[in-house]
C-alpha atoms as a PDB file:
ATOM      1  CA  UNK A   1       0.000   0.000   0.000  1.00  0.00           C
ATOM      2  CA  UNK A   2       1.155   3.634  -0.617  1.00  0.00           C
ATOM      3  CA  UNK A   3       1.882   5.823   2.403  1.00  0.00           C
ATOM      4  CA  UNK A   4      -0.052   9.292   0.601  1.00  0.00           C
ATOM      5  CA  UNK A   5      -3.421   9.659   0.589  1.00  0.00           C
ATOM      6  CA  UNK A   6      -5.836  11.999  -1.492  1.00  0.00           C
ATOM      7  CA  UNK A   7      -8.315  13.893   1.203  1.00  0.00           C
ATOM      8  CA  UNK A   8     -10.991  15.119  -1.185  1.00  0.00           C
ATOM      9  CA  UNK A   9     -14.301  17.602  -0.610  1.00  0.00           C
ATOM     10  CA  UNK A  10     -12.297  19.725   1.689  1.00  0.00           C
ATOM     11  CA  UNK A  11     -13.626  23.288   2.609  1.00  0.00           C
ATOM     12  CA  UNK A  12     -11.703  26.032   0.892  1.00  0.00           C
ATOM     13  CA  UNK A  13     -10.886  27.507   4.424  1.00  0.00           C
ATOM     14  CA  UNK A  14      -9.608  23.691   5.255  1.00  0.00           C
ATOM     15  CA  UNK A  15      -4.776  25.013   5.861  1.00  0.00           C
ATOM     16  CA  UNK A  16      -2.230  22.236   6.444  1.00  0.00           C
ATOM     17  CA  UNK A  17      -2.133  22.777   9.865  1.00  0.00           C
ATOM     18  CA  UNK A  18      -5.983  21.356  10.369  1.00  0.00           C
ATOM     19  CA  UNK A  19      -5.625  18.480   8.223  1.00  0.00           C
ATOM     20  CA  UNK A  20      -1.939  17.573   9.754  1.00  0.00           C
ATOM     21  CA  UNK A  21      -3.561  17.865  13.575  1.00  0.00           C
ATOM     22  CA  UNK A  22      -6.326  15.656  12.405  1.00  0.00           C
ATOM     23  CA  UNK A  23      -4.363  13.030  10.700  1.00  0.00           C
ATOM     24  CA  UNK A  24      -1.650  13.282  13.463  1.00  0.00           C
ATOM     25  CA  UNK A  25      -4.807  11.091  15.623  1.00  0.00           C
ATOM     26  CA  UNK A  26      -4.020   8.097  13.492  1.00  0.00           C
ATOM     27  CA  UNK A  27      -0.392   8.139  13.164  1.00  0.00           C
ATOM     28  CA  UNK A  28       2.948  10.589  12.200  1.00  0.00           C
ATOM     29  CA  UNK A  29       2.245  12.804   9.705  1.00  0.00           C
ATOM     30  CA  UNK A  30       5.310  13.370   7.315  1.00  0.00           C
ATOM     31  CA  UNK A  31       3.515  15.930   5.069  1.00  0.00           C
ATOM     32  CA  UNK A  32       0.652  17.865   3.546  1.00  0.00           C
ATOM     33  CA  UNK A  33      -0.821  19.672   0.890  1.00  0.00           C
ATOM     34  CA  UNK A  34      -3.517  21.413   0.350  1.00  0.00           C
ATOM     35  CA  UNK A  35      -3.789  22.052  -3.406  1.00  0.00           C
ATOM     36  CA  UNK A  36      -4.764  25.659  -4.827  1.00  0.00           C
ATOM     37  CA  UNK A  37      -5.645  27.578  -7.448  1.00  0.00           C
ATOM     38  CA  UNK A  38      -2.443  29.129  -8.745  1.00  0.00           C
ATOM     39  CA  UNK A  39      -4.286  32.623  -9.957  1.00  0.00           C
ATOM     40  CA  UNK A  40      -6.439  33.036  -6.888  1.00  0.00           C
ATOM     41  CA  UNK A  41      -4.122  30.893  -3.711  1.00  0.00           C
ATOM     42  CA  UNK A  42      -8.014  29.425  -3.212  1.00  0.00           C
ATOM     43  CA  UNK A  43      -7.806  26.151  -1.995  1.00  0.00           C
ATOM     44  CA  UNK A  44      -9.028  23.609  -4.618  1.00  0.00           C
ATOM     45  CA  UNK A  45     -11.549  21.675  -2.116  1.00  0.00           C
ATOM     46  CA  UNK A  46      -8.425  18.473  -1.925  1.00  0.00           C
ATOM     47  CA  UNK A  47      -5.298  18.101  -1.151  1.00  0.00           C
ATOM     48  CA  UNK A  48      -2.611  15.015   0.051  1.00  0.00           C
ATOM     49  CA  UNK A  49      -1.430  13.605   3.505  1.00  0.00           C
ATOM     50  CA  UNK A  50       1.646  11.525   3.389  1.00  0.00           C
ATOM     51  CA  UNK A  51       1.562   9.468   6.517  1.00  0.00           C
ATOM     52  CA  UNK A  52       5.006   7.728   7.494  1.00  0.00           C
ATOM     53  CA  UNK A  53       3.826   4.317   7.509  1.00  0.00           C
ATOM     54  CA  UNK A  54       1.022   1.773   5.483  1.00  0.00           C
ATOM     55  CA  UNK A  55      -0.124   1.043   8.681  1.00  0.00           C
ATOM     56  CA  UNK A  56      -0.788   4.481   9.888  1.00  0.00           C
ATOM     57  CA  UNK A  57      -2.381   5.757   6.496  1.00  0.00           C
ATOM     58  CA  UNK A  58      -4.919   2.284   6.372  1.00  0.00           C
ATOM     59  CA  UNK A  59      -5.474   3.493  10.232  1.00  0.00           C
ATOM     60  CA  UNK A  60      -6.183   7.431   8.635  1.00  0.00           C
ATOM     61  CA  UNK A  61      -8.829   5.832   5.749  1.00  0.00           C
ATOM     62  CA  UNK A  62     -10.897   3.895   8.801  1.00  0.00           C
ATOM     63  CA  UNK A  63     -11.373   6.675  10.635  1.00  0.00           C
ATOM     64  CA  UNK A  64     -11.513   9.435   8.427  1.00  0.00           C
ATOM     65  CA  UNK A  65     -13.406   8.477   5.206  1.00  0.00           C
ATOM     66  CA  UNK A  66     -16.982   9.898   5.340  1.00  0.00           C
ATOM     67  CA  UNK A  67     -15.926  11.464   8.307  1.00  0.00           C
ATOM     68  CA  UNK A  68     -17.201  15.411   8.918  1.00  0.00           C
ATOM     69  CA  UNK A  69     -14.360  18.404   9.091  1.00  0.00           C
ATOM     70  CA  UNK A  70     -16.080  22.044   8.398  1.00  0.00           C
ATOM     71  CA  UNK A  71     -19.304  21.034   7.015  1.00  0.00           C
ATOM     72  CA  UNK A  72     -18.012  19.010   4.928  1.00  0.00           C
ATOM     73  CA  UNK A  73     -17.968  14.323   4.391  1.00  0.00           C
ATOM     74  CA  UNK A  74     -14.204  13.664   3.456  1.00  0.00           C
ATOM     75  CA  UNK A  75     -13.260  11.272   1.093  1.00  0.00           C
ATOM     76  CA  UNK A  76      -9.910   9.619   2.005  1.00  0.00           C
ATOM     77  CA  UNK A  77      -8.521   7.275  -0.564  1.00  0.00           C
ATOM     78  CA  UNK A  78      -4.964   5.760  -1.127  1.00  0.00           C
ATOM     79  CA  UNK A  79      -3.533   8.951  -3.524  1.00  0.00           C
ATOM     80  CA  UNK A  80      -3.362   7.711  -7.408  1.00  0.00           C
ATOM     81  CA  UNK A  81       0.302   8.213  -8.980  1.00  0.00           C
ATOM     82  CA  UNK A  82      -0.293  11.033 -11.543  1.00  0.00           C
ATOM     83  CA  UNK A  83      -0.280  10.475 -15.102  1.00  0.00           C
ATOM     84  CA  UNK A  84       0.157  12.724 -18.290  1.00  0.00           C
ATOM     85  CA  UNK A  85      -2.867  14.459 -19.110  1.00  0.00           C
ATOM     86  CA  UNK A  86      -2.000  15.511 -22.792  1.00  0.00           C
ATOM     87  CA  UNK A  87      -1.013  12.882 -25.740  1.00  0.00           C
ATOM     88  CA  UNK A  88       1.146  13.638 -28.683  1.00  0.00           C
ATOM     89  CA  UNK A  89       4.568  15.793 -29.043  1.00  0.00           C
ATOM     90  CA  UNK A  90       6.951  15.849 -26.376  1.00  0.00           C
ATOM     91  CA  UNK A  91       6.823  18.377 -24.310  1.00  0.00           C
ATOM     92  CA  UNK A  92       6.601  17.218 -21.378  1.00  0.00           C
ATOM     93  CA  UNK A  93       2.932  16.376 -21.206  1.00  0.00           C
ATOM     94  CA  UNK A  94       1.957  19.537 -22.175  1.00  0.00           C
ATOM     95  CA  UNK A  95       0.298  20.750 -25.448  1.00  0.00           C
ATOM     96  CA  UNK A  96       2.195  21.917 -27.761  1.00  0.00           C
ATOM     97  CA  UNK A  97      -0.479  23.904 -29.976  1.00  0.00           C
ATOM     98  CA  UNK A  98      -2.238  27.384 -28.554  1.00  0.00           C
ATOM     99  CA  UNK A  99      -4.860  26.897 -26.927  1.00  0.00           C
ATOM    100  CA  UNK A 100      -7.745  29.067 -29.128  1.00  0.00           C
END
């Protein structure tokens, strides 16, 4: 099992510091992330906690997922590797074409 885990339907008021004092309850926390909007710095509603061990992020999905934090029902899932969003060219994943 992988250590990071995606923490979806977060509030947009939801900083790093919540989300690493909530998932310190089921283990260490090495690091997290709450993704943003790079124009506005709003966060994006997820984000990722890496927990330091399999054991402690299985122990983070019990007792989190479908939990309640602001108003909102997390959704704590083992985090997906990311894969390139674009085909063709090679630039890096990217498109290589304008986009209009």
């Amino acid at each position: 099992m992988n250590s990071k885990l995606y923490v979806g339907n977060l509030s947009y008021q939801t900083s790093e510091s919540t989300l690493e004092t909530l998932f310190g309850q089921a283990g260490t926390v090495q690091s997290v992330r709450v993704m943003r909007d790079m124009s506005t710095g709003r966060s994006r509603g997820f984000g990722f906690v890496e927990m330091e061990t399999d054991d402690a992020a299985q122990a983070a999905i019990n007792q989190f997922h479908e939990s309640e934090l602001e108003g909102r029902r997390l959704a704590v899932n083992v985090a997906k590797p990311q894969t390139a969003r674009f085909n063709g060219g090679d630039a890096g994943g990217r498109r290589s074409e304008p986009r209009w």
